[in-house]
C-alpha atoms as a PDB file:
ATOM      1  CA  UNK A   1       0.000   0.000   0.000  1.00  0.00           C
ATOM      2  CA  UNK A   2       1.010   3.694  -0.736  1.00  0.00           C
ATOM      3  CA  UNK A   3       1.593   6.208   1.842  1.00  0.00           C
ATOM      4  CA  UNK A   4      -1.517   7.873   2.873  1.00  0.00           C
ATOM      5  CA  UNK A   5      -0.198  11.299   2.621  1.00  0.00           C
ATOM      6  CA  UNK A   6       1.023  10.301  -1.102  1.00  0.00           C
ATOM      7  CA  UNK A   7      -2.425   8.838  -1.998  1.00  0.00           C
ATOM      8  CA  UNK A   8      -4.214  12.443  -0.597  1.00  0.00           C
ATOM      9  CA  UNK A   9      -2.399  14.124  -2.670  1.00  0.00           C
ATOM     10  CA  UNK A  10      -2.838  12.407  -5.849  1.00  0.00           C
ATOM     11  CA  UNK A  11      -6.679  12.407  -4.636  1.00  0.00           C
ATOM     12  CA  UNK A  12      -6.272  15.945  -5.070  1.00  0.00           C
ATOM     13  CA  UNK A  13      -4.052  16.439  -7.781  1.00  0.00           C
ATOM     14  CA  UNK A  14      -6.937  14.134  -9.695  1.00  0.00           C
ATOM     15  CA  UNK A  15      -9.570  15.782  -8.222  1.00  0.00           C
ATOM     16  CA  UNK A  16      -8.323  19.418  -9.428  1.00  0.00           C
ATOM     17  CA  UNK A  17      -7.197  18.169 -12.905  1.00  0.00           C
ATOM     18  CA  UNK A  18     -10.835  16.628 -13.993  1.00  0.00           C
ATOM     19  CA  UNK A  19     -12.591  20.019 -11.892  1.00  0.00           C
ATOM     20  CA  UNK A  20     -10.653  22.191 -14.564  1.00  0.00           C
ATOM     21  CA  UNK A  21     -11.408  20.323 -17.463  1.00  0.00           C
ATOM     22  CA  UNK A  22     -13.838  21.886 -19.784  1.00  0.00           C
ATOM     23  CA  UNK A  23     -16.126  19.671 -22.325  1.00  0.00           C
ATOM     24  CA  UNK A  24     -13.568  19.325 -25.031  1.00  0.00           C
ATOM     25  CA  UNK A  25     -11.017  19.066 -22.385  1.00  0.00           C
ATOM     26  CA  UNK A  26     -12.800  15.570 -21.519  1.00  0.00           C
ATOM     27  CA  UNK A  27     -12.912  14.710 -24.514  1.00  0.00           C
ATOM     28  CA  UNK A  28      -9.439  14.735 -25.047  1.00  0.00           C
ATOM     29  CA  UNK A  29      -8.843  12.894 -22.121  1.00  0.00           C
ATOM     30  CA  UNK A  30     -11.715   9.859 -22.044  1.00  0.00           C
ATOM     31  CA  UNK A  31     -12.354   9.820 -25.859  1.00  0.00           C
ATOM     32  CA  UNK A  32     -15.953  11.015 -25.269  1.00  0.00           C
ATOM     33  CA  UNK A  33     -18.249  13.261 -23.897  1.00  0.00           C
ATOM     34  CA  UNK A  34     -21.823  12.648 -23.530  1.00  0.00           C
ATOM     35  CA  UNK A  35     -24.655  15.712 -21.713  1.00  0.00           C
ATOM     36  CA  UNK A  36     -28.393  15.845 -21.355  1.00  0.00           C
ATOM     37  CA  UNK A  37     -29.430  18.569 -23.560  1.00  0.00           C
ATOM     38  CA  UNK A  38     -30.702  20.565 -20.990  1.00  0.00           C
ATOM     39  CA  UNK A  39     -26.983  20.873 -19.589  1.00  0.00           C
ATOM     40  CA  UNK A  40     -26.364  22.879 -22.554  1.00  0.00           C
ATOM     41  CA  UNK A  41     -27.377  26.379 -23.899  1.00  0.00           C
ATOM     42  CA  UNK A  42     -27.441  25.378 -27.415  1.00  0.00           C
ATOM     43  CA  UNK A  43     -26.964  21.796 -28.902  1.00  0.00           C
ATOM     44  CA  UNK A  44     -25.471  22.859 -32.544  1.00  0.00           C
ATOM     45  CA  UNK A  45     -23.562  25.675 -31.208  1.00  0.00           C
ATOM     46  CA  UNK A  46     -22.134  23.256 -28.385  1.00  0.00           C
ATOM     47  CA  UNK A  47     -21.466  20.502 -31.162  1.00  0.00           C
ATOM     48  CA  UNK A  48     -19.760  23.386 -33.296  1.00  0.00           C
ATOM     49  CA  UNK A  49     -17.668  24.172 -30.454  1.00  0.00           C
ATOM     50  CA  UNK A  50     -16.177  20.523 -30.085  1.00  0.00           C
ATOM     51  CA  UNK A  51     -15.643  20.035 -34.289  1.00  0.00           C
ATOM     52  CA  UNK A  52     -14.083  23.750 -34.341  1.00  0.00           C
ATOM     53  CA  UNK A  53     -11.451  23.047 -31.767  1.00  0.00           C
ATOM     54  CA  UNK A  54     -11.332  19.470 -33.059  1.00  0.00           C
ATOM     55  CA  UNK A  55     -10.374  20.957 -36.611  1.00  0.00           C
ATOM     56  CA  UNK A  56      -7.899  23.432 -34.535  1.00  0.00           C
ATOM     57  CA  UNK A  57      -6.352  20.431 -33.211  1.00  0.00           C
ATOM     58  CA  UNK A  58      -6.386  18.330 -36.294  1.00  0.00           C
ATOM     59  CA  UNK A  59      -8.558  15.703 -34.718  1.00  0.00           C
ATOM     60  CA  UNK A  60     -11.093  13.782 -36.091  1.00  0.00           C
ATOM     61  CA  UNK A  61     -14.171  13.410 -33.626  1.00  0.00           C
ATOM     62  CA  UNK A  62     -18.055  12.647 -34.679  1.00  0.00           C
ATOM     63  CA  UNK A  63     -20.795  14.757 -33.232  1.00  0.00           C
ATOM     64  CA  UNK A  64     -24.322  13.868 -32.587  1.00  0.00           C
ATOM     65  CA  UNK A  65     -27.974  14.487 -31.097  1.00  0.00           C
ATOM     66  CA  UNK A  66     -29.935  11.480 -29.646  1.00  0.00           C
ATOM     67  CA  UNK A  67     -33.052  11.223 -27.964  1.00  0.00           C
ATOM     68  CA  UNK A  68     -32.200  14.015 -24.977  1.00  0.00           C
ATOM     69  CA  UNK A  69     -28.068  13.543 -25.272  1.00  0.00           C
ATOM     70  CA  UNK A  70     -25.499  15.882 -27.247  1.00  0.00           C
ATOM     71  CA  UNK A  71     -22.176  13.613 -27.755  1.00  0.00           C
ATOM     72  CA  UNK A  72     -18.938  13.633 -29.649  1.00  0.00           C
ATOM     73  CA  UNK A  73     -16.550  10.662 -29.568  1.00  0.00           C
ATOM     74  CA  UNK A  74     -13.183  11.280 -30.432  1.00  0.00           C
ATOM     75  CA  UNK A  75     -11.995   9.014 -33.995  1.00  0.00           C
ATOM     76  CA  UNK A  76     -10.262   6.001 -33.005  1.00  0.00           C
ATOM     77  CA  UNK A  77      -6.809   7.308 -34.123  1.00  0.00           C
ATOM     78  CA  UNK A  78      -5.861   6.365 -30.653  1.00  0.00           C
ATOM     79  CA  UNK A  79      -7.509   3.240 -30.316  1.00  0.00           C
ATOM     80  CA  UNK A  80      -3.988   0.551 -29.309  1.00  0.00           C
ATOM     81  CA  UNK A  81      -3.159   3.513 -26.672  1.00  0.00           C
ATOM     82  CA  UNK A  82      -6.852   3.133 -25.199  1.00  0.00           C
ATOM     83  CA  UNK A  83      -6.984  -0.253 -25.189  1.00  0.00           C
ATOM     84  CA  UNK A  84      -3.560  -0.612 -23.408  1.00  0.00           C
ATOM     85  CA  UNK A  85      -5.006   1.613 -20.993  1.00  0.00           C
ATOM     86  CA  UNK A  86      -8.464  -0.638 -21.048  1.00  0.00           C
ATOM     87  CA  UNK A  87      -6.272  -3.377 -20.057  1.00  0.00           C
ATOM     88  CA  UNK A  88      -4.622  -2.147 -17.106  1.00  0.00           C
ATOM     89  CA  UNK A  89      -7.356  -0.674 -15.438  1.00  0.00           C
ATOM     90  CA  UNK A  90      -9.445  -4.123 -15.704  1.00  0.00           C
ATOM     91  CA  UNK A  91      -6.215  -5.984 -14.616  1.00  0.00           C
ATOM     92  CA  UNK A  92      -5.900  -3.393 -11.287  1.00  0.00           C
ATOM     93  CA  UNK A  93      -9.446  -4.080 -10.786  1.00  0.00           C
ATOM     94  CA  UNK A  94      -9.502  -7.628 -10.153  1.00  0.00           C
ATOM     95  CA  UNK A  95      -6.452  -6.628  -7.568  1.00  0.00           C
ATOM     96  CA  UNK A  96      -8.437  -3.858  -5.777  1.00  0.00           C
ATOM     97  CA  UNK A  97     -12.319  -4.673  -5.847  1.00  0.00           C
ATOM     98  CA  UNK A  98     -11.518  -8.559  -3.684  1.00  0.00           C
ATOM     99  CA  UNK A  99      -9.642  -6.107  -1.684  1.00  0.00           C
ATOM    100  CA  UNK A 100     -12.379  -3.763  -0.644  1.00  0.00           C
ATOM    101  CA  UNK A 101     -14.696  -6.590  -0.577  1.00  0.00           C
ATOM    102  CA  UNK A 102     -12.716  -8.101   1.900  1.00  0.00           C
ATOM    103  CA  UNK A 103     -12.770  -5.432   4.055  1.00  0.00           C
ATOM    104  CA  UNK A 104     -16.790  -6.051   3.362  1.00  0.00           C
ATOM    105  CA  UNK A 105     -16.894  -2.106   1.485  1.00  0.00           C
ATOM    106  CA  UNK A 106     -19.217  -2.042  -1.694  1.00  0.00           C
ATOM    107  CA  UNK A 107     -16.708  -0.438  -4.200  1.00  0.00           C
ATOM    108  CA  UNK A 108     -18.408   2.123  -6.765  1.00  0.00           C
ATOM    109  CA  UNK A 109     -16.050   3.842  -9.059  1.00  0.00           C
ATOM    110  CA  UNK A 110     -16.421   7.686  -7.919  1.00  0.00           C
ATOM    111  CA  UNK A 111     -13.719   8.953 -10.644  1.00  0.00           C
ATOM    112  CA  UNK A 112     -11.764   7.626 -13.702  1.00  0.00           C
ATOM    113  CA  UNK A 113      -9.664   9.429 -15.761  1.00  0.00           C
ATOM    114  CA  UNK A 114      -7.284   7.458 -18.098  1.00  0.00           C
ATOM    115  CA  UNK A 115      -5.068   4.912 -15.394  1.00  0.00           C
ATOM    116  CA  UNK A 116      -6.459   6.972 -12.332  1.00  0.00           C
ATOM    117  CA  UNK A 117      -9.394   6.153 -10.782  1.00  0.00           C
ATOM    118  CA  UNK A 118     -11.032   7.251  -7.164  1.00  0.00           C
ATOM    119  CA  UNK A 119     -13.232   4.909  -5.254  1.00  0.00           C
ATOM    120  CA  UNK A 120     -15.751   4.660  -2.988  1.00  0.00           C
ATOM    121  CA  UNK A 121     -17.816   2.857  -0.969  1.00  0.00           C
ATOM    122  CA  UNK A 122     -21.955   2.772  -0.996  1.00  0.00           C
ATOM    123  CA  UNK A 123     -22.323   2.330   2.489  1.00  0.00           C
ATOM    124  CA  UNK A 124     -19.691   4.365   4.263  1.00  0.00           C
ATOM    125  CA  UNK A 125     -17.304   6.957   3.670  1.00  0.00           C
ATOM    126  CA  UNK A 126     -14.166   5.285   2.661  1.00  0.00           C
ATOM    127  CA  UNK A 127     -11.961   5.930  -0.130  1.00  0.00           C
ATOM    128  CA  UNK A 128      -9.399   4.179  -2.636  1.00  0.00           C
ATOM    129  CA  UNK A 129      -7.281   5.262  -4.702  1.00  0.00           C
ATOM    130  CA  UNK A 130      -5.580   3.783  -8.135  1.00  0.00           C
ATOM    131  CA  UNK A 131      -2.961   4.727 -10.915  1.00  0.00           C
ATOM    132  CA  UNK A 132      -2.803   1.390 -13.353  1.00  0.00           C
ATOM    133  CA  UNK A 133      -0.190   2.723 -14.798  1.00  0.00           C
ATOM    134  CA  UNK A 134       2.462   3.720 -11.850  1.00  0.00           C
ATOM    135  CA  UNK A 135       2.988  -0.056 -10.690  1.00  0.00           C
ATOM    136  CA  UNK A 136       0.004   0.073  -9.987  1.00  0.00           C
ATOM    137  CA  UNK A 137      -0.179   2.569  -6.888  1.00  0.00           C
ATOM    138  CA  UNK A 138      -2.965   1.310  -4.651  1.00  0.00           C
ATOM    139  CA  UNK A 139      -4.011   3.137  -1.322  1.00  0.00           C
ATOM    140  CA  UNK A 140      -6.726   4.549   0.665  1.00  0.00           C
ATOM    141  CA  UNK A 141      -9.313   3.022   3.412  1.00  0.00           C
ATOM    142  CA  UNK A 142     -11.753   1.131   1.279  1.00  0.00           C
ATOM    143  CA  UNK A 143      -8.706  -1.003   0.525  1.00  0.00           C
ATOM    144  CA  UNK A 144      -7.081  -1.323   4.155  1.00  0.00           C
ATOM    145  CA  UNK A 145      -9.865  -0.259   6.701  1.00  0.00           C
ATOM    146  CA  UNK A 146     -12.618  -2.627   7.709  1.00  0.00           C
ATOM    147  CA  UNK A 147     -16.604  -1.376   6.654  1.00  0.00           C
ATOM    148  CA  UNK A 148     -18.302   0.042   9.745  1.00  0.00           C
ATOM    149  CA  UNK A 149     -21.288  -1.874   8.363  1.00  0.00           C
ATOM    150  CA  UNK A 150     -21.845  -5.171  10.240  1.00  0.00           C
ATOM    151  CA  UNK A 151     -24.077  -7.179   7.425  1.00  0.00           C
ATOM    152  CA  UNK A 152     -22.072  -8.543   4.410  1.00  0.00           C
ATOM    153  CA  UNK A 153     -21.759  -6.337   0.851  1.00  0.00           C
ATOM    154  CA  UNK A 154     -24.279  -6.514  -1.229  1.00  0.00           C
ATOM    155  CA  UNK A 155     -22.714  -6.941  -4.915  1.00  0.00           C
ATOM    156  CA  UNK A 156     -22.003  -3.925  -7.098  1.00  0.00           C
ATOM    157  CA  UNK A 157     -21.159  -3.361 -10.951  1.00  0.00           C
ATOM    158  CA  UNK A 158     -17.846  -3.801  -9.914  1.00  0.00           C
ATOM    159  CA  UNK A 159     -18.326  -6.803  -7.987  1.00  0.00           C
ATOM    160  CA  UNK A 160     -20.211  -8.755 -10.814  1.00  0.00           C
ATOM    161  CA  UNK A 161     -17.495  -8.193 -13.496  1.00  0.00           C
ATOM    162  CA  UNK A 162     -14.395  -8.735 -11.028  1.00  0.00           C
ATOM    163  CA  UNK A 163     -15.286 -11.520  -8.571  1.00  0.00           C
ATOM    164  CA  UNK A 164     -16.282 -15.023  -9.351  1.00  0.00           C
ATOM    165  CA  UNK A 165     -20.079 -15.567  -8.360  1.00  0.00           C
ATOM    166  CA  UNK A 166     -20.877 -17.393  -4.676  1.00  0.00           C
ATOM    167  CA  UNK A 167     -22.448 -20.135  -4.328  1.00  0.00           C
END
């Protein structure tokens, strides 16, 4: 485990980093952005926005309008980078989601952003943090503190796709 000062400050530094980003700016940084059209002012001018700085950039992305959503999906120019990423992030999730679930937590992803990810719990307030790509660096309470919850976890998304069903 990392130290916990370390791990509250990359909390932070993650925390601060996806706060500034701007729609394009996650776009750039997840491949995708998808809003309920009442989150924006204007759904063409919004959509113009992305392909304008997208053109700026000289990056392909697709725009759209679906049934209450306003999206744009970046081309998948980057696709062996992404999937490397995809990779480690499901391999340091079968490492840290028996973890938390041993400490009977109900992990939830809170936060992703490319290897990084923040954690929580459903039923209390622990946290965990994760960078896939730095080792991986693993630390936080929902991986080393026990739930104050007496009952076992119930299964989450995270659970179902990481742990091998009971009997």
């Amino acid at each position: 485990m990392a130290d916990p000062v370390e791990i509250r400050q990359r909390i932070g530094r993650l925390l601060e980093r996806v706060k500034r980003r701007d729609d394009y700016g996650t776009l750039l940084a997840t491949g995708q952005v998808v809003l309920k059209i009442d989150e924006v002012d204007d759904p063409e001018a919004w959509r113009a926005a992305i392909r304008r700085d997208a053109r700026a950039d000289r990056i392909k992305v697709r725009t759209g309008q679906t049934e209450g959503i306003v999206w744009a999906l970046l081309h998948e120019a980057g696709k062996t980078s992404r999937s490397e990423e995809f990779h480690r992030y499901n391999r340091v999730l079968e490492l840290v989601v028996p973890r938390a679930v041993e400490h009977h937590h109900e992990p939830l992803v809170a936060l992703r952003d490319g290897d990084e990810a923040l954690f929580t719990c459903q039923r209390c307030d622990s946290l965990g943090y994760v960078d896939a790509a730095c080792g991986p660096v693993i630390g936080g309470s929902l991986f080393e503190d026990d739930c104050p919850h007496e009952e076992p976890p119930e299964d989450t998304t995270l659970t179902w796709f990481t742990i091998p069903p009971r009997p």
